[in-house]
C-alpha atoms as a PDB file:
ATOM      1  CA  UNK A   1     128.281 105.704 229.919  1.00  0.00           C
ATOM      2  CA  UNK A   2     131.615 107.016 230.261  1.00  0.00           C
ATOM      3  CA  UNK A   3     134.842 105.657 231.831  1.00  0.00           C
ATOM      4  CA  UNK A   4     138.275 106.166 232.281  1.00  0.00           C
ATOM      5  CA  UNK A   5     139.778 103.064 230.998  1.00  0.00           C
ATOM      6  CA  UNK A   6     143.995 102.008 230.871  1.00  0.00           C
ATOM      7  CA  UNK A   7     145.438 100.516 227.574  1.00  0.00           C
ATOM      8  CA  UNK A   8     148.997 100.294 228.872  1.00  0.00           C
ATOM      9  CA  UNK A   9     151.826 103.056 229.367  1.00  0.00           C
ATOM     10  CA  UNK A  10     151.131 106.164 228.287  1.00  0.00           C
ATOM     11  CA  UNK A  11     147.756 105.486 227.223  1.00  0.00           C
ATOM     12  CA  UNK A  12     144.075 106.472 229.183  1.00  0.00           C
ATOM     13  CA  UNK A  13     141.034 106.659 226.822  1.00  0.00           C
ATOM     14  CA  UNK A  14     137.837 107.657 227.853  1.00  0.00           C
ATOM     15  CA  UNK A  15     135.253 105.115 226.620  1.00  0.00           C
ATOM     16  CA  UNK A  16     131.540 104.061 226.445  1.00  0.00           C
ATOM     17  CA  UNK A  17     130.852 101.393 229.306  1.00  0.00           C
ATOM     18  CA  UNK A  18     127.971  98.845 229.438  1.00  0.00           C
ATOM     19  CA  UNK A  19     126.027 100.866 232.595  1.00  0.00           C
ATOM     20  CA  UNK A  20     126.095  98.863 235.603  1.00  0.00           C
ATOM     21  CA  UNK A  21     122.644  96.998 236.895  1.00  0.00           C
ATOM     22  CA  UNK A  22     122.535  96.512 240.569  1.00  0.00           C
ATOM     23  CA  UNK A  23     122.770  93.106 241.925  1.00  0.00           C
ATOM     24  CA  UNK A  24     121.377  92.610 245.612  1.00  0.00           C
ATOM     25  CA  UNK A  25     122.418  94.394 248.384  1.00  0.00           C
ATOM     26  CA  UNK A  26     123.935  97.257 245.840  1.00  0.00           C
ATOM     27  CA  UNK A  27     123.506 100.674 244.888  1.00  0.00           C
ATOM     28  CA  UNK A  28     124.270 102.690 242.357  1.00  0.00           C
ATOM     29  CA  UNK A  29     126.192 105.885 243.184  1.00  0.00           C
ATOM     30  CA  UNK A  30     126.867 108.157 240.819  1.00  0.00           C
ATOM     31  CA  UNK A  31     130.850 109.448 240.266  1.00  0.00           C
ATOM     32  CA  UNK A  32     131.289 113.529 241.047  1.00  0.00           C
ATOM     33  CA  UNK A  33     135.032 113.959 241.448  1.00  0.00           C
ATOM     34  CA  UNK A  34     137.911 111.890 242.047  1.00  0.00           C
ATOM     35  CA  UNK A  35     142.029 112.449 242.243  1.00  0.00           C
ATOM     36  CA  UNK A  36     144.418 111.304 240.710  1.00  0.00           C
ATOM     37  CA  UNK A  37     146.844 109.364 243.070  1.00  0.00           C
ATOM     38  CA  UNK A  38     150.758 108.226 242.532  1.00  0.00           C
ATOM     39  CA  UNK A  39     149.593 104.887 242.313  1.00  0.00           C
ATOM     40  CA  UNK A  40     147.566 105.902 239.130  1.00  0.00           C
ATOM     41  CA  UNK A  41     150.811 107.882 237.567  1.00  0.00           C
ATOM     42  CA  UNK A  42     153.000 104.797 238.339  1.00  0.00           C
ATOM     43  CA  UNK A  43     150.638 102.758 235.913  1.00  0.00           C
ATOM     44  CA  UNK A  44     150.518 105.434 233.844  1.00  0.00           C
ATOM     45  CA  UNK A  45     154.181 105.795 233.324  1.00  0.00           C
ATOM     46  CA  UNK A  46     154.554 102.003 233.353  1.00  0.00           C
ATOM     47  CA  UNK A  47     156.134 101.467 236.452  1.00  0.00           C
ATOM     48  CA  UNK A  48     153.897  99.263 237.693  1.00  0.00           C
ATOM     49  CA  UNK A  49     151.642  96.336 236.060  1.00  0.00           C
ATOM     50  CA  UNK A  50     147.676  96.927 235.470  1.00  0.00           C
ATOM     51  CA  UNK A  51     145.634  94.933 233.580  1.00  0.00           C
ATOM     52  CA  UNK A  52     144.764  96.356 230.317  1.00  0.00           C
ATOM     53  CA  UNK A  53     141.105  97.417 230.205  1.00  0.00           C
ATOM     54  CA  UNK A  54     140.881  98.107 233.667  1.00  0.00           C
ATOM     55  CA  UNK A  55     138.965 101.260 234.623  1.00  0.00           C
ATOM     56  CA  UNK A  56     140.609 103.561 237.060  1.00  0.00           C
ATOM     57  CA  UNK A  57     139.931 105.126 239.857  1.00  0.00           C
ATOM     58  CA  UNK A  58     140.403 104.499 243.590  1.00  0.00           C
ATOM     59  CA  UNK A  59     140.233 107.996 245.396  1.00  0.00           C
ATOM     60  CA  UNK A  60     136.557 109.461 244.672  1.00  0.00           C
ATOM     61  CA  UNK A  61     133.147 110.828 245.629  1.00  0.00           C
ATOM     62  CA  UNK A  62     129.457 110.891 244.128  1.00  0.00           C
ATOM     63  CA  UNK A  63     126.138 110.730 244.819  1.00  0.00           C
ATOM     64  CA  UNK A  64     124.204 107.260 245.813  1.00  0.00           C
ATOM     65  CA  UNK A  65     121.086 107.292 243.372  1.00  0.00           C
ATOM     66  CA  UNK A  66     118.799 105.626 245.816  1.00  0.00           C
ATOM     67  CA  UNK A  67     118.812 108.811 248.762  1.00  0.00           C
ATOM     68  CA  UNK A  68     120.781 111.264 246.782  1.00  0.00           C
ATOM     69  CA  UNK A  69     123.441 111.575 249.805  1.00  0.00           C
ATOM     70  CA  UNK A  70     127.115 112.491 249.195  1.00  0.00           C
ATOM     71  CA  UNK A  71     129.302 109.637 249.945  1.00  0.00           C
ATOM     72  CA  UNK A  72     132.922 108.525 249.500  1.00  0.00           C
ATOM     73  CA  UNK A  73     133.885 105.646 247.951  1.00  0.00           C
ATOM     74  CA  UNK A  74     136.033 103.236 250.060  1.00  0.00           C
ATOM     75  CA  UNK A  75     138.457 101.511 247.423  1.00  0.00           C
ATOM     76  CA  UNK A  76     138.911  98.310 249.025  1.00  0.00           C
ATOM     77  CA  UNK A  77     136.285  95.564 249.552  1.00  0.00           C
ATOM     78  CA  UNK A  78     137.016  92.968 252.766  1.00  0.00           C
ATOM     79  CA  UNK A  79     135.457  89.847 252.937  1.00  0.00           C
ATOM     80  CA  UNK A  80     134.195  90.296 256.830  1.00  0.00           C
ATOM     81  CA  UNK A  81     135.032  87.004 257.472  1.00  0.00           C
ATOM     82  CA  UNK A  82     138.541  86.349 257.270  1.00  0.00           C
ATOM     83  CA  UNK A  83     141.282  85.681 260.374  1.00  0.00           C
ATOM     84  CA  UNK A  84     141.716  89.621 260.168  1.00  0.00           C
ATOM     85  CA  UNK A  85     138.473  90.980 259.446  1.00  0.00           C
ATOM     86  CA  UNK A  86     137.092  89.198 262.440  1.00  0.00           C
ATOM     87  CA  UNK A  87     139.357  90.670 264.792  1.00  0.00           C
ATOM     88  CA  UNK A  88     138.626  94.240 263.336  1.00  0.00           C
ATOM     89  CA  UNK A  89     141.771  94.583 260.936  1.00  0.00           C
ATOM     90  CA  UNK A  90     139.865  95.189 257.170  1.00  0.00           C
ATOM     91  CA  UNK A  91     143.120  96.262 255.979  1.00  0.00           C
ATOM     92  CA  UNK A  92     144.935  93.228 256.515  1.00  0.00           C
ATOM     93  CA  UNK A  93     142.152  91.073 254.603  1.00  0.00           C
ATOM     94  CA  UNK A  94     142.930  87.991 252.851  1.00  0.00           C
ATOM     95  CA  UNK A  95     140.601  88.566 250.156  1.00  0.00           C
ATOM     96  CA  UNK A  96     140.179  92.032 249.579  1.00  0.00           C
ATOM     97  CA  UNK A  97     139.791  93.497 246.504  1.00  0.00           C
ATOM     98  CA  UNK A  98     140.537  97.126 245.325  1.00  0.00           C
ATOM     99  CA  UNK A  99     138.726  99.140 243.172  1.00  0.00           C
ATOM    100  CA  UNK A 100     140.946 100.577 240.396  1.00  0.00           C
ATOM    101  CA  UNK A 101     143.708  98.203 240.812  1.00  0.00           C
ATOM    102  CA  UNK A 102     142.006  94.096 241.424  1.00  0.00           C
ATOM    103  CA  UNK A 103     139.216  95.373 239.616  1.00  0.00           C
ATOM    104  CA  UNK A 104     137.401  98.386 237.884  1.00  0.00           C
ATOM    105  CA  UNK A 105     137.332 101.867 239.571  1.00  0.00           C
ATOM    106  CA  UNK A 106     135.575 104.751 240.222  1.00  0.00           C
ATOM    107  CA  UNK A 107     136.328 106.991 237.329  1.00  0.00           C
ATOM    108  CA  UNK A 108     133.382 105.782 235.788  1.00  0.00           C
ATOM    109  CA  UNK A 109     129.789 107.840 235.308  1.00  0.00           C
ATOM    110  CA  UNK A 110     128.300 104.805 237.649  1.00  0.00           C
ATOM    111  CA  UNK A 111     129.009 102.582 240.261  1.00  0.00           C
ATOM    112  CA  UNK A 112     127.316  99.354 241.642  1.00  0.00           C
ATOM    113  CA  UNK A 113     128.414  99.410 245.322  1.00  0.00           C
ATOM    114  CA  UNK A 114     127.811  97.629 248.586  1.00  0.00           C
ATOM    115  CA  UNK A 115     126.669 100.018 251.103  1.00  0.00           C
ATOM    116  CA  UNK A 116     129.043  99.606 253.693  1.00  0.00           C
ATOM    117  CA  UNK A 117     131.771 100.588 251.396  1.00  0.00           C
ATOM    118  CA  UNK A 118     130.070 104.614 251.114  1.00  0.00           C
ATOM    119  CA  UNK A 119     130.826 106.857 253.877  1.00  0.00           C
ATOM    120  CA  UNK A 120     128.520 110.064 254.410  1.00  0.00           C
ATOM    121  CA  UNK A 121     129.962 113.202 253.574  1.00  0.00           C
ATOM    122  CA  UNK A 122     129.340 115.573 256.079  1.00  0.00           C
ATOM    123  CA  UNK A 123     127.402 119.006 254.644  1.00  0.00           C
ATOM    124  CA  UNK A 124     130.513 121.276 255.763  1.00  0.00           C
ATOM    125  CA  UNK A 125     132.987 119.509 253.628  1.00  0.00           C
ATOM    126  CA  UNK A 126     133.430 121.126 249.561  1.00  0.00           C
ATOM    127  CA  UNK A 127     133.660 118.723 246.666  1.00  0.00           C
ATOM    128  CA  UNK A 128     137.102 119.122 246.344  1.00  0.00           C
ATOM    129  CA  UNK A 129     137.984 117.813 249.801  1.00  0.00           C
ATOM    130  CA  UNK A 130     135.748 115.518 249.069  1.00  0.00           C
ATOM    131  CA  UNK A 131     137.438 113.928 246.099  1.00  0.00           C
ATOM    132  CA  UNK A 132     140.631 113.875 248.234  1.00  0.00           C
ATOM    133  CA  UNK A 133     139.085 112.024 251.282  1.00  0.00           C
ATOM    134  CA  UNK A 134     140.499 108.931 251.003  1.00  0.00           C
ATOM    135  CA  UNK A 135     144.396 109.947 250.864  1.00  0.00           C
ATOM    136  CA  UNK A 136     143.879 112.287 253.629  1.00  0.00           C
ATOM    137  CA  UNK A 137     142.205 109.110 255.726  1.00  0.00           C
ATOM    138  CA  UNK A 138     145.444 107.554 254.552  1.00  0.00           C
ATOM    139  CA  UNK A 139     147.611 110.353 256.300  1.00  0.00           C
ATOM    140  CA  UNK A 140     145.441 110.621 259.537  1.00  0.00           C
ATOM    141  CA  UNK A 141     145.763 106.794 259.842  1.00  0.00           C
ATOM    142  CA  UNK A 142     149.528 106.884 259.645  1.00  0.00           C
ATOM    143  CA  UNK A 143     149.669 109.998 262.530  1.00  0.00           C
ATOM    144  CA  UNK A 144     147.044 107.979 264.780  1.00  0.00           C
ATOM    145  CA  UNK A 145     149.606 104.888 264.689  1.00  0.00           C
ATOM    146  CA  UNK A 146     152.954 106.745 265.338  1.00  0.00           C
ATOM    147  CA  UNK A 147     151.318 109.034 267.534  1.00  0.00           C
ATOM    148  CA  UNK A 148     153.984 111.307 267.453  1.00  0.00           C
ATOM    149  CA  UNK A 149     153.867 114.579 270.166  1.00  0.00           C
ATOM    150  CA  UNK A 150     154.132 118.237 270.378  1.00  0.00           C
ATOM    151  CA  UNK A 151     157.800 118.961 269.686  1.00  0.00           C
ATOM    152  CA  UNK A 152     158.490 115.348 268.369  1.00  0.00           C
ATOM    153  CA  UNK A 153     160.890 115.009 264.849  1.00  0.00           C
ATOM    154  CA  UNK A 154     159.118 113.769 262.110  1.00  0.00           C
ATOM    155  CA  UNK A 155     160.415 113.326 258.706  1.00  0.00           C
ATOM    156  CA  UNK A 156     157.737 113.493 256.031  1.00  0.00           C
ATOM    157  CA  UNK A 157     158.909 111.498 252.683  1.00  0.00           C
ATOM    158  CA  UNK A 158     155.528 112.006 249.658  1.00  0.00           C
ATOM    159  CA  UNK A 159     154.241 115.247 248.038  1.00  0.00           C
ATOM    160  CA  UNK A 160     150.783 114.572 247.319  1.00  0.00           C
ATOM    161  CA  UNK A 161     147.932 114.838 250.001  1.00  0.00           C
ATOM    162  CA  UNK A 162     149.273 111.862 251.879  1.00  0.00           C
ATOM    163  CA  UNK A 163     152.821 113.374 252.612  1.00  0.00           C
END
């Protein structure tokens, strides 16, 4: 199978890939569309340190094999049981892991994923919005923290689908 896999700066091959088996508790789902994100063109550039080898990937879509239902990909993995998870804060998880950064991504033909990291895609959203799902999350987060108000200044500082 085919992945998107980083050899350093400047340098993104698309390789074969031993096809992932299912462990327990995991499904297969299989990749549709993803985007590219700033992180990725940071590692890209060489800006930032990845681990050669490591497939890429952290904003996508596909298809779970096992009911054939869109889903979204969440790109981090919490541990449930940490100080933070407990108290309902994933994102603050002592162990979490993310998926094209900590450890391979999505832009891969197939993924073996826990279930509770695949969110339904509802019928009246395209593929395209789809594949940009988890920035705009990102962005909707942000505004549901500040909650900022008709008529309030903001000052908006990104250019992709985040900013």
């Amino acid at each position: 199978m085919k992945a998107a896999v980083y050899h350093g700066p400047h340098n993104i091959k698309i390789e074969n890939v031993p096809e992932p088996e299912p462990k327990r508790r995991r499904v297969l789902v299989k990749f549709k569309a993803g985007s590219i994100c700033g992180t990725d063109m940071h590692f890209y550039r060489g800006e930032w340190k990845l681990k050669k080898g490591r497939i890429l990937g952290h904003d996508a879509w596909g298809v779970r094999e096992d009911t054939g239902e869109r889903v979204v990909m969440v790109p981090v993995v919490n541990c449930g049981h940490c100080y933070f998870c407990q108290r309902g804060y994933p994102a603050l998880c002592l162990r979490s892991k993310l998926y094209g950064l900590t450890r391979d991504g999505f832009f891969v033909e197939s993924k073996s994923m826990i279930p509770r990291s695949l969110i339904p895609i509802p019928a009246n959203v395209s593929d395209e919005e789809a594949a940009i799902m988890e920035p705009v999350a990102l962005a909707l987060r942000v505004l549901n923290h500040l909650q900022p108000n008709l008529g309030d200044w903001v000052t908006i500082v990104g250019q992709g689908p985040i900013g």
